[in-house]
Each structure stands twice: as structure tokens, then as C-alpha cells.
Protein backbone atom coordinates (compact mmCIF):
# COMPACT_ATOMS: atom_id res chain seq x y z
CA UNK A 1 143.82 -284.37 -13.78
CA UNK A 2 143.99 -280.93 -15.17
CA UNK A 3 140.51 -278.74 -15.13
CA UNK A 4 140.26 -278.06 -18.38
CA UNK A 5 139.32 -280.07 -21.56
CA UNK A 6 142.70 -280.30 -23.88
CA UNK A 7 142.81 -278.56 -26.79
CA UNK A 8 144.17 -279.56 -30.07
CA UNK A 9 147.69 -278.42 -31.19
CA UNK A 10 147.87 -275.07 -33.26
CA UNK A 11 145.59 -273.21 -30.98
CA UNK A 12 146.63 -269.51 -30.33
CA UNK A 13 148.96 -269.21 -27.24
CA UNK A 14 148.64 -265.59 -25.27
CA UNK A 15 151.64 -263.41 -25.77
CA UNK A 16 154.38 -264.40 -22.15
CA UNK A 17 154.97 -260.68 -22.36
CA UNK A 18 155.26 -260.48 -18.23
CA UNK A 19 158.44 -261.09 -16.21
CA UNK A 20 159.44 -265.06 -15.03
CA UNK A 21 159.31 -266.45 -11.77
CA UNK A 22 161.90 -265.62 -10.00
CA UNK A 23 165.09 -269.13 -9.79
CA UNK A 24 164.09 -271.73 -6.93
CA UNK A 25 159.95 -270.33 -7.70
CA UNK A 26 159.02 -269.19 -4.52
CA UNK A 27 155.14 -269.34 -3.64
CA UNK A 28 153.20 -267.62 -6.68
CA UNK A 29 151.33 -264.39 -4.94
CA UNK A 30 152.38 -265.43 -1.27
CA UNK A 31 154.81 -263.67 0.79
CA UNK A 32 157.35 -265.72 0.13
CA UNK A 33 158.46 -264.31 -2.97
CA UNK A 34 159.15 -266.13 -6.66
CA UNK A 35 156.12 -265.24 -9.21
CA UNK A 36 153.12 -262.68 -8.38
CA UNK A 37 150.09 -262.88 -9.78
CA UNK A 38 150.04 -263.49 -13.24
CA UNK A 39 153.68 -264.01 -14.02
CA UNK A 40 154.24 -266.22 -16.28
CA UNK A 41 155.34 -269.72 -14.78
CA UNK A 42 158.48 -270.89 -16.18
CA UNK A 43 159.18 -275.32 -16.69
CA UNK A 44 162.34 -276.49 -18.32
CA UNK A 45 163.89 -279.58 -19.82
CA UNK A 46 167.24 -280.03 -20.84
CA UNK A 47 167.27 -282.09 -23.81
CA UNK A 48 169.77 -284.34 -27.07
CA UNK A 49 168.82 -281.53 -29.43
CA UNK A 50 172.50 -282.53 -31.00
CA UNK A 51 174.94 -285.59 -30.35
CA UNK A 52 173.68 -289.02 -30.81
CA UNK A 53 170.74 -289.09 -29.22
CA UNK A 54 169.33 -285.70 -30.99
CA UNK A 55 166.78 -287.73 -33.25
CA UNK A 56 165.20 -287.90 -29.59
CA UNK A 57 165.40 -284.58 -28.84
CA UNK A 58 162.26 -282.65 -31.30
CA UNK A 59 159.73 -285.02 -30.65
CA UNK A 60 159.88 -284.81 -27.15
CA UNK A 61 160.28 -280.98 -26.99
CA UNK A 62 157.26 -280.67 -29.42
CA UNK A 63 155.29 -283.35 -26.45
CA UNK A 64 156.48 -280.73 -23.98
CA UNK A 65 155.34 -277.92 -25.71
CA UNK A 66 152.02 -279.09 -27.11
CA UNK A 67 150.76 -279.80 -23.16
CA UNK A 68 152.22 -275.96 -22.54
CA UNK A 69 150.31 -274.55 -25.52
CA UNK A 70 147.03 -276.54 -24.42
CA UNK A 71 146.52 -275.26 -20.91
CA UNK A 72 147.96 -271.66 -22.49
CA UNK A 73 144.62 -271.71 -24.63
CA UNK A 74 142.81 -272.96 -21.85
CA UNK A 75 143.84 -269.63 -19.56
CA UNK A 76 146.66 -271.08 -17.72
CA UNK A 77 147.32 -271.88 -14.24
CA UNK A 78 145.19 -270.70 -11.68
CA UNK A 79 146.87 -269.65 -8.70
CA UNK A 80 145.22 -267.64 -6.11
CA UNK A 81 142.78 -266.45 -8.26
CA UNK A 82 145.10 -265.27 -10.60
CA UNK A 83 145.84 -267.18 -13.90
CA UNK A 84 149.55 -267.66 -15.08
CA UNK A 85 150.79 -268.43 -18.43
CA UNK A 86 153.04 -271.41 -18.72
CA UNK A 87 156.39 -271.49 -20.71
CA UNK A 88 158.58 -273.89 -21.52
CA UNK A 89 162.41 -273.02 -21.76
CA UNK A 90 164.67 -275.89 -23.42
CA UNK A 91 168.17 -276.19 -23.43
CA UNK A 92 170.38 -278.11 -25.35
CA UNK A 93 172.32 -281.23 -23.15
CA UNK A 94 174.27 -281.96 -26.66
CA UNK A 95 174.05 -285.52 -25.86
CA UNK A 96 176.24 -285.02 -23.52
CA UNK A 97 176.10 -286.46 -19.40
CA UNK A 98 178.34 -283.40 -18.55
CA UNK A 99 176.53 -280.79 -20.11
CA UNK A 100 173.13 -282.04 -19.25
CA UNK A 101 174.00 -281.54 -15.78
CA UNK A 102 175.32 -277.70 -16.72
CA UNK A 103 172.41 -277.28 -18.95
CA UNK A 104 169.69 -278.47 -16.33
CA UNK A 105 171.46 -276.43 -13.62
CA UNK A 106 171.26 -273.34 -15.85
CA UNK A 107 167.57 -273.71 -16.39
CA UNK A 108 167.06 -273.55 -11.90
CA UNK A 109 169.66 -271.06 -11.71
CA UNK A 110 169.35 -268.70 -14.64
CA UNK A 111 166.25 -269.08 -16.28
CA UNK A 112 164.27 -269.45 -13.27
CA UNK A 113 161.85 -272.55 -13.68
CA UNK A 114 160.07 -273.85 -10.84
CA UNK A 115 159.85 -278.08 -12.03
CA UNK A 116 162.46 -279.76 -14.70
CA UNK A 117 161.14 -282.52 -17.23
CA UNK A 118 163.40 -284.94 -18.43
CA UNK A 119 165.31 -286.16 -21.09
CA UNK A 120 166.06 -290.05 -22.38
CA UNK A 121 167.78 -292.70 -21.38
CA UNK A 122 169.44 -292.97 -18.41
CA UNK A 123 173.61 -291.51 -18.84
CA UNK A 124 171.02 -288.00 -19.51
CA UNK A 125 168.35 -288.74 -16.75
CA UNK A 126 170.19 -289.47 -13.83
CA UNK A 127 172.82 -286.67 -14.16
CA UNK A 128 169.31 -284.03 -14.57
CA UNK A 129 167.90 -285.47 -11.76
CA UNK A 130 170.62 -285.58 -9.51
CA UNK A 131 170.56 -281.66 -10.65
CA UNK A 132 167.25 -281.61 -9.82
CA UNK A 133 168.18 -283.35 -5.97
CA UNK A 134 170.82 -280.56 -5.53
CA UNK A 135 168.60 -278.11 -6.13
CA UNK A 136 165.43 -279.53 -4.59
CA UNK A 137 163.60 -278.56 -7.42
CA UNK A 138 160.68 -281.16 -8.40
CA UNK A 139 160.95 -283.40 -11.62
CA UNK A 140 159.37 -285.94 -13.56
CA UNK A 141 161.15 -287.29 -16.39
CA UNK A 142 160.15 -290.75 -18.67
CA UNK A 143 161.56 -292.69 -21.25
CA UNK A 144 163.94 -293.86 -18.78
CA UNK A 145 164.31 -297.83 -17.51
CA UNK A 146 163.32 -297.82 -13.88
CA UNK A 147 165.97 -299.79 -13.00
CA UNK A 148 168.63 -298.46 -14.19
CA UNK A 149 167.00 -294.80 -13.11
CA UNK A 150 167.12 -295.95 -9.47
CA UNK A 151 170.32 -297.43 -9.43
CA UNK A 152 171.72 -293.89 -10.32
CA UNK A 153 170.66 -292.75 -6.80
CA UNK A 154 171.36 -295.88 -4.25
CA UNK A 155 170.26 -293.39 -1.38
CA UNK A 156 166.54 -292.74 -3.34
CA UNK A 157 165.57 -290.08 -4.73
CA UNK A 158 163.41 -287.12 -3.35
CA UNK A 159 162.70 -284.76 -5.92
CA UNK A 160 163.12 -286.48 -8.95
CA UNK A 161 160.11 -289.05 -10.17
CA UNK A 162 160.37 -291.52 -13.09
CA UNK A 163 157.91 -293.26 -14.94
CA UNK A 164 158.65 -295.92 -17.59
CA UNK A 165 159.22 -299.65 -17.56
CA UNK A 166 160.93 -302.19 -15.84
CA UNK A 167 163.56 -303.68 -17.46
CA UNK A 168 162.91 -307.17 -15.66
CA UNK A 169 159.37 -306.53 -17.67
CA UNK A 170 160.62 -305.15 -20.84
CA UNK A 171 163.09 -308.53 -20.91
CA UNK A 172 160.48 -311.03 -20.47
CA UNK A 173 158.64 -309.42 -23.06
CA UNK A 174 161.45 -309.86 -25.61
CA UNK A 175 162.12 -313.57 -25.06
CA UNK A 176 158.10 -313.54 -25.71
CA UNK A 177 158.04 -311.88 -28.98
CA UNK A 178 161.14 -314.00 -30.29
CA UNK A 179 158.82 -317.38 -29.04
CA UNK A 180 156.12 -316.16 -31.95
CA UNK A 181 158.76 -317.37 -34.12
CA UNK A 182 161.01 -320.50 -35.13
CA UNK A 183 164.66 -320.43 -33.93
CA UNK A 184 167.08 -322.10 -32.65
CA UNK A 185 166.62 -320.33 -29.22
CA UNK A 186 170.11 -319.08 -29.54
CA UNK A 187 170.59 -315.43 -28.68
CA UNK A 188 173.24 -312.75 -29.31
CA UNK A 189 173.47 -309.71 -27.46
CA UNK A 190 175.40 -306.70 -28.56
CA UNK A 191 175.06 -303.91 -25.89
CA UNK A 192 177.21 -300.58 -25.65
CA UNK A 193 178.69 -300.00 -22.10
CA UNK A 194 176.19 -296.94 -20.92
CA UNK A 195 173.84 -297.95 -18.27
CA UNK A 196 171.17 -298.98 -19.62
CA UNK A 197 173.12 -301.15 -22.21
CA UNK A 198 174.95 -302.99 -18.97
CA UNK A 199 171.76 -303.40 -16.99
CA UNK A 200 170.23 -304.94 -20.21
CA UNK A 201 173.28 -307.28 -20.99
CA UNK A 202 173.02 -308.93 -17.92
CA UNK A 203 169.07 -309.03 -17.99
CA UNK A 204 168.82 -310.77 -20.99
CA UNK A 205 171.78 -313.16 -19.84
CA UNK A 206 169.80 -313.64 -16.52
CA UNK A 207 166.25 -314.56 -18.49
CA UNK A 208 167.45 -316.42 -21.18
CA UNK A 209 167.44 -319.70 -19.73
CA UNK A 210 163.77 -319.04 -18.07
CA UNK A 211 162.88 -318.17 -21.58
CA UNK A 212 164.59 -321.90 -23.13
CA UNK A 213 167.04 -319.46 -24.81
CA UNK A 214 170.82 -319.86 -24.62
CA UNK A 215 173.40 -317.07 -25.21
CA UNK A 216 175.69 -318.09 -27.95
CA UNK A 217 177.53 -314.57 -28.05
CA UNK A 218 177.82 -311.37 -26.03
CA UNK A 219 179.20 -308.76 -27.61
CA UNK A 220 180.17 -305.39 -25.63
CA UNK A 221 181.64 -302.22 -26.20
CA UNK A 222 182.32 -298.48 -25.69
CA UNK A 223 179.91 -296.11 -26.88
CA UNK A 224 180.76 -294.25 -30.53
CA UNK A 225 182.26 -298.22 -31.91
CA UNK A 226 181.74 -297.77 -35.35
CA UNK A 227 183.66 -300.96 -36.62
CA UNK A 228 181.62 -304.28 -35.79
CA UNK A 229 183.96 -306.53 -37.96
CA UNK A 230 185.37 -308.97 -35.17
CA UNK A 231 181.71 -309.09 -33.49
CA UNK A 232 180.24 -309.56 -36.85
CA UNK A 233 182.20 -312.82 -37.56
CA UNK A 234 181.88 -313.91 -33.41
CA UNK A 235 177.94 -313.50 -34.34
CA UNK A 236 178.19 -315.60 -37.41
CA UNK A 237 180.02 -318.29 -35.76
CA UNK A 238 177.88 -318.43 -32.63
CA UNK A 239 174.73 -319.15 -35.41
CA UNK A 240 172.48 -317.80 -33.15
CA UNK A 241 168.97 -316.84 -34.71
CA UNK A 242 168.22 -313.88 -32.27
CA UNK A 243 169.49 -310.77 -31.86
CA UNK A 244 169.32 -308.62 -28.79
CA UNK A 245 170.63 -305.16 -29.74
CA UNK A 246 171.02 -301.76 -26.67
CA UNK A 247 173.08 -299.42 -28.34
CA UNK A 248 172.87 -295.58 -29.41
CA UNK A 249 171.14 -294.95 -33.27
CA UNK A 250 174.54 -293.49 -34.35
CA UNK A 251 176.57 -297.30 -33.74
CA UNK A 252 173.62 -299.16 -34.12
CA UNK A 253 172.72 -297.96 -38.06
CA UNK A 254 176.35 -298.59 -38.55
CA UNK A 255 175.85 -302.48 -37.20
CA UNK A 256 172.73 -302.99 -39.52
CA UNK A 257 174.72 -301.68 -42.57
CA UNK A 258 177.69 -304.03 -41.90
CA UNK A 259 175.16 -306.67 -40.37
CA UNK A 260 173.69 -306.53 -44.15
CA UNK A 261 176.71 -306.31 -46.00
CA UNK A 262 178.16 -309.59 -44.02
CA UNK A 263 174.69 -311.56 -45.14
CA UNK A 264 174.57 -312.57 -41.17
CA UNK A 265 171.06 -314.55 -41.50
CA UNK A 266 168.40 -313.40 -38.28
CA UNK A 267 165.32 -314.47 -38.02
CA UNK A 268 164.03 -311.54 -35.39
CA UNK A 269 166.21 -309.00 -34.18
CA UNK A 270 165.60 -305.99 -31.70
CA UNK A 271 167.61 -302.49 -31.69
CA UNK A 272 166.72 -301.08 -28.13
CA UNK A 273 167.00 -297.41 -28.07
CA UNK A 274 168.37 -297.24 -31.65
CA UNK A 275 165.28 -298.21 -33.56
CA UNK A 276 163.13 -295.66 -31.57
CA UNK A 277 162.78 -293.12 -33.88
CA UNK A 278 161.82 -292.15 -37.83
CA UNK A 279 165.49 -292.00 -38.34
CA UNK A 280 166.31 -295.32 -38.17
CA UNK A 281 163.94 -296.36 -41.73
CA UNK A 282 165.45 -292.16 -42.89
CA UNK A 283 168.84 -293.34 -42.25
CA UNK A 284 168.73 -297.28 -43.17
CA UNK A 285 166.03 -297.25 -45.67
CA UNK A 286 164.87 -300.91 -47.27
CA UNK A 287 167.79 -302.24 -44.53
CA UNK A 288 165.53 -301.19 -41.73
CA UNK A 289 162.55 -303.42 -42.49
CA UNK A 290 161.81 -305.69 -39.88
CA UNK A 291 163.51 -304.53 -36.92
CA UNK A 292 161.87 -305.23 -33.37
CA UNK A 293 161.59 -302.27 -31.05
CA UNK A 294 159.94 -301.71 -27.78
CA UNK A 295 157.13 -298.71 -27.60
CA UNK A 296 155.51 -297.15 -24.84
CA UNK A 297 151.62 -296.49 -26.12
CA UNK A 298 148.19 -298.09 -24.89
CA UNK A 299 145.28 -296.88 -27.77
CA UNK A 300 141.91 -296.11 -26.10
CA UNK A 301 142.69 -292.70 -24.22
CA UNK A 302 140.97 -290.22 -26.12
CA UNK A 303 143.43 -287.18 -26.30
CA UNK A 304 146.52 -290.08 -26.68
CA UNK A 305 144.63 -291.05 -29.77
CA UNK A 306 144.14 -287.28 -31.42
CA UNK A 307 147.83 -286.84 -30.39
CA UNK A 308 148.93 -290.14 -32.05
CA UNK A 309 147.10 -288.86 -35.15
CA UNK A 310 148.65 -285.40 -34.73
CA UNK A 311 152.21 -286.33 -34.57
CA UNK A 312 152.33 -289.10 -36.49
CA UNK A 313 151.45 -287.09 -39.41
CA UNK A 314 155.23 -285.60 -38.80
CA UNK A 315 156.86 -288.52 -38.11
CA UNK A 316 155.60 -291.38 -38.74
CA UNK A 317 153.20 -293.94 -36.51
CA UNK A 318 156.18 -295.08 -34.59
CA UNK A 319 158.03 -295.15 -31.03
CA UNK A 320 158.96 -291.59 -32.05
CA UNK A 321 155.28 -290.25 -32.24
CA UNK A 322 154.35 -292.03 -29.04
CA UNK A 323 157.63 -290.63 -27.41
CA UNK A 324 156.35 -287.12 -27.83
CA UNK A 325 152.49 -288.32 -26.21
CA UNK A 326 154.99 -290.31 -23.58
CA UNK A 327 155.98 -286.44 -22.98
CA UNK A 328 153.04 -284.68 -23.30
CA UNK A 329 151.78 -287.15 -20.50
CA UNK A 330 154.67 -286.40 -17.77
CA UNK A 331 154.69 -282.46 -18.39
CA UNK A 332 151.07 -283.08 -17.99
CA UNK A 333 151.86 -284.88 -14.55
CA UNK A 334 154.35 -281.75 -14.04
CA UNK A 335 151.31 -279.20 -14.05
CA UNK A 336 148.47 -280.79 -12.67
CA UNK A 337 150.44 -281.11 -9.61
CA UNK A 338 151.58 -277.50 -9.76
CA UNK A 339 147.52 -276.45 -10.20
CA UNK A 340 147.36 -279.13 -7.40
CA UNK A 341 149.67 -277.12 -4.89
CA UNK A 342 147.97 -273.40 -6.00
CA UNK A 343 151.71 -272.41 -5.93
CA UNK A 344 155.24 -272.44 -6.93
CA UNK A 345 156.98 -273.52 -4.13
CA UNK A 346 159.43 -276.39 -4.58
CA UNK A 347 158.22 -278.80 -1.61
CA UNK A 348 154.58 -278.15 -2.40
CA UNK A 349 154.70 -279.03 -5.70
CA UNK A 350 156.95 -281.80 -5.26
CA UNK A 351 154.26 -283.18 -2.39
CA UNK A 352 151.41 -282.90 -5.04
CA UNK A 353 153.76 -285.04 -7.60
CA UNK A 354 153.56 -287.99 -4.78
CA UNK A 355 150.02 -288.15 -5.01
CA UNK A 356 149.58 -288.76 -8.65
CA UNK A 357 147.48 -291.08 -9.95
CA UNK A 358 145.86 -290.08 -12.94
CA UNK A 359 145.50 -291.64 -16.50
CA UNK A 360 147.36 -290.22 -18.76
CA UNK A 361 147.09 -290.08 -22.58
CA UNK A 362 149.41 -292.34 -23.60
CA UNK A 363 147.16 -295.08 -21.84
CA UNK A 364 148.49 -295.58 -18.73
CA UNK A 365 147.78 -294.91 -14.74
CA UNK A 366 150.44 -293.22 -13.18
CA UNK A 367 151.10 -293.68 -9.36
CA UNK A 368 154.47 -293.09 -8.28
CA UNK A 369 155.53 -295.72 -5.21
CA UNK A 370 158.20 -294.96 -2.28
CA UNK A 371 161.45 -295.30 -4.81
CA UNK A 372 159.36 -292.44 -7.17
CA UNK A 373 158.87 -294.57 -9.67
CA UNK A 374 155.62 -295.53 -11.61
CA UNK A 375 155.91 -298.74 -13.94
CA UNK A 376 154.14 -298.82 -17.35
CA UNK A 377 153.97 -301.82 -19.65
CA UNK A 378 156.23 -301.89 -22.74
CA UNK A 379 154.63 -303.40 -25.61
CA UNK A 380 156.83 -304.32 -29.11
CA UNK A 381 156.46 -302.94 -32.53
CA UNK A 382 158.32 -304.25 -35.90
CA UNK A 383 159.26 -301.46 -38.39
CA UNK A 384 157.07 -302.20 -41.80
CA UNK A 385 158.03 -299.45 -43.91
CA UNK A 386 157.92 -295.48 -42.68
CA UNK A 387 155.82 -297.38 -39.50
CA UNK A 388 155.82 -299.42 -37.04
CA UNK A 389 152.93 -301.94 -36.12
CA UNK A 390 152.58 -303.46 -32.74
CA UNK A 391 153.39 -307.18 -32.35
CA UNK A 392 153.16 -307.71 -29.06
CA UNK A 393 150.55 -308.27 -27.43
CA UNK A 394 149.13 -309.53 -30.53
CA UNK A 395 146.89 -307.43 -32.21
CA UNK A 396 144.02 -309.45 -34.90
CA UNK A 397 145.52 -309.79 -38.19
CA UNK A 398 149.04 -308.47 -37.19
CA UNK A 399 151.83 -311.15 -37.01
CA UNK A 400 155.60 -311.05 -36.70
CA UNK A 401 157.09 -310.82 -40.20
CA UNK A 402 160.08 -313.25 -40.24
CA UNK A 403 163.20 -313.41 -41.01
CA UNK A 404 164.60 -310.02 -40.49
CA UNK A 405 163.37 -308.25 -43.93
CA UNK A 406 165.82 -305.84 -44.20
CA UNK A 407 168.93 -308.07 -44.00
CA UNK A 408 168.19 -310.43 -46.46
């Protein structure tokens, strides 16, 4: 855990007027060059601040930065006796698996940083932190299936660390939520064909019948679909009650609109990735009521819970508040292992990283295992309004509002 108590967002940060570490971050005021004594240490993150996942990209920057600007006020890093300033330099990955590979590179090579936070999802986590391999420079990214994560790197990784849930968990939990209310256990899944939207096709597929659920339609198709007419009237036919939804918020606000517009009749229905943030109820409005999504928050830690208040007051209490404590928590994990190592060096701080296990403020303990993952438990929300309340586990005097609000 980091030293120092946290302090709360707004609190003066001290002017990163010296010169950055120098790219790779050799060993701060050893001989092996990279940062001297008070330099200012430099972390990056390349992240959607445009394409389709941008409504991602703020939220978690403003996590990012609101752990930077709490150990600022708090005096830093010590390193050698010397206390370094933190900064965090962001880049834009447009949404983009190319350019977040560019972007992340240009953050070791150019701007100098000595660890890399992630993005979201996995077609923007796995290129970063096979970036991150290259250039055996340590990372910890989140939001991020594990699954799918690993299966980006069949070898393993070695500087890149990942913690988030497991989709066989987050899958289970879905059939779960739909069995608190009455259908006809018939499913639909509509899934776009990025990673995480394959791994979770055949997931659900795979559970279903565990569950006492049966698959009456799977619907799949290339990312940026904005048409859903022939899957629309496959779905209708198929009369399932349940729909299982991975897609990016861009195609998945247009399936809602022509989900509503073609009166299809759901009793619960989940939007995986889509529904994540306030612009899903900005964009959809009264059409957004009722959708299931999956969040990544535990109450009880006392900083998660002044940071839940803090951002929420932006955004909304939704997965889009807790994203940004969900970031807070791994830059956190970032620089305690960086005060862990008393340097800059790559392999020390990426040494440090493996022996994590702290509790974090968004409620969970992180310990990363040999495949560098650390697996949280997902818990699911419905939207009710500009917020979402949690439905699963079942909280006293919150129940699952059916059928799906916002498409009748």
C-alpha cells in the first residue's frame, strides 16, 4: 500500500517544472542513468479519447490522474531520499488497435515513462501490452476480461499484468440475474466479432444449458453494423425472452433504437461493454431504462466510497464512475510498486508488481498469479434513470425491474 493517507481530489499539485526521466527510466539517482533526484517521474496510458470507445476514455484518465494528483499533494515518490513528482502523460489510441500500439510506443520512446496503464477492452489492451512486452516496460492495465487478455499472448506475458474478471465468472453470473426473473429460458445473443464479443458468444453458448437456458438465436457481426433489420426479425422469430448483448456503444445504441422501434418484447436484457457508461441513458434517453450491465465495484473501502461520491457527482452512480475508481486502483498498483522498488528501473519495478497484494479502493484484493492476472468479482447493475443500482448480488429492497422498461 502506498505510505501516505489519500487525499481528496482538487488538492494543489506542485508545479513538474524539472526535466522527465529519461525513455526506458533507468534507476532514479543510481548510476545507471534515467531520472536523478527529484525529476519528475513520468507514467503513461494510451487511451479511446475519440472513436467508439471514447465515452471510456475521460473517466478513466480522470481515475489516472486523481491517484497522480493524490500522492503529488502527499510529496511524491520517495526515492533515495529524494522525493519525485509524478505525471501522467496520455495519448490518444483513437479507438483504434493500430494506433494504440503507435500511441503506447510513443509514450516509452518519446515521452519517456517508466510503467504504462491501460486502456479497455481487449482489441486496445492486448496490442498496449504487447507494446509494453517489446519494450519490457512494466504495466498494469484493467477493465479487460482475463480471458480474452491472456489469450492475446499464448506464450504469457512478462511485463504486462491484468486485473479484471473472468469471463467463465462474469457468464455464470448473467444466467443468475436472468433466473430472478420469469422467462422462457430462451436466450439470444448478439455479439460483434472483436475478442471479447467472440470469447463471450461462445461462453454464453457453452453455459446456457448448465444454466436450463437454450439459445434460440445467435446473431454475429463485424464491428461498426449499424443496420440490425434481418437480426431484428431472426430475434423476433426465435421468441426468446433474454437478451445477451457484447457489442461497442456506437452499434449497440443503434440496436436499442431499432430494438424499440420493432416492439421486440424482452423481459431482461444485458448490453456488455455498451451500457458501461453515462452515455448510454445521454444517448438513448427513456429507451435506456432497464438495461442489465455488469460493474466492477465492492462498497466498504473507505477511499472507493469518497471516490464513488466524487465522481459520481460528474457522471452519474454508474459502471462509468466505478470505471474511473477501477483506474484509480491499478495506477495505484502502478506506484506503490514503483515506491516498492526505490527506483525506476524496468525489471525492478516490474518484480515489485508480482508481489502485489493489497486492497484496493474499488473493494477488491489484488494478487496477480503466474499468467499476471488477478480475478475480481463482477457484480450486475440495471440502469434506473441517470443511475444504475446493483442487482446482483441482491441488495435489501433492490429487485430486478422487469420487462425491459425502456422497450416497451
Amino acid at each position: 500500500m502506498l505510505k501516505r493517507t489519500m487525499m481528496m481530489a482538487g488538492a494543489a499539485v506542485a508545479a513538474l517544472a524539472l526535466a522527465a526521466c529519461s525513455g526506458g527510466g533507468g534507476d532514479a539517482g543510481g548510476d545507471g542513468g534515467g531520472s536523478a533526484s527529484g525529476e519528475v517521474i513520468k507514467i503513461g496510458a494510451a487511451l479511446p479519447m475519440t472513436g467508439g470507445l471514447a465515452s471510456f476514455g475521460p473517466m478513466i484518465e480522470a481515475g489516472y490522474q486523481q491517484l497522480v494528483d493524490d500522492v503529488n499533494a502527499e510529496g511524491g515518490i520517495e526515492i533515495d531520499g529524494q522525493s519525485h513528482q509524478l505525471e501522467l502523460v496520455v495519448r490518444d489510441s483513437e479507438s483504434d488497435s493500430n494506433k494504440v500500439a503507435e500511441a503506447t510506443r510513443s509514450l516509452v520512446l518519446d515521452d519517456g515513462v517508466v510503467g504504462l496503464l491501460g486502456s479497455v477492452t481487449p482489441p486496445l489492451q492486448v496490442p498496449a501490452s504487447t507494446v509494453a512486452e517489446a519494450e519490457q516496460i512494466p504495466f498494469v492495465g484493467t477493465l479487460t476480461p482475463v480471458q480474452s487478455w491472456l489469450a492475446g499472448n499464448t506464450e504469457g506475458w512478462n511485463y504486462a499484468w491484468n486485473f479484471f474478471f473472468d469471463e467463465d465468472e462474469m457468464t455464470a453470473l448473467q444466467y443468475e440475474v436472468a433466473d430472478l426473473a420469469e422467462t422462457n429460458k430462451k436466450v439470444a445473443l448478439f455479439t460483434d466479432n472483436a475478442e471479447d464479443g467472440t470469447v463471450f458468444n461462445a461462453m454464453w453458448s457453452e453455459k446456457a444449458g448448465e444454466f436450463g437456458y437454450e439459445i434460440a438465436y445467435s446473431a454475429t457481426f463485424p464491428i461498426g453494423t449499424t443496420d440490425f433489420t434481418q437480426y431484428i426479425n431472426e430475434l423476433k422469430a426465435s421468441d426468446a425472452d433474454v437478451l445477451m448483448a457484447q457489442m461497442i456503444p456506437p452499434d449497440a445504441m443503434a440496436l436499442w433504437k431499432q430494438l424499440k422501434a420493432a416492439d421486440v418484447d424482452l423481459k431482461v436484457a444485458f448490453a456488455e461493454k455498451a451500457a458501461s457508461t453515462s452515455a448510454w441513458p445521454g444517448e438513448l434517453g427513456e429507451i435506456a431504462e432497464g438495461t442489465m450491465i455488469t460493474d466492477w465495484f465492492l462498497p466498504g473501502d473507505p477511499k472507493g466510497e469518497e471516490l464513488l461520491e466524487q465522481f459520481s457527482a460528474q457522471v452519474g452512480k454508474n459502471p462509468e464512475a466505478t470505471a474511473a475508481i477501477l483506474a484509480y486502483s491499478a495506477a495505484q498498483v502502478l506506484v506503490d510498486a514503483i515506491e516498492r522498488a526505490g527506483s525506476t528501473d524496468p525489471a525492478a519495478i516490474n518484480d515489485e508488481i508480482a508481489k502485489t497484494s493489497t486492497m484496493v479502493p474499488s473493494g477488491y484484493q489484488i494478487e496477480f498469479g503466474d499468467d499476471h492476472a488477478s480475478r475480481i468479482a463482477p457484480v450486475s447493475s440495471q440502469w434506473v434513470g441517470p443511475d444504475t443500482q446493483q442487482i446482483f448480488p441482491q441488495v435489501e429492497g433492490i429487485s430486478l425491474v422487469v420487462p425491459v422498461a425502456g422497450l416497451q
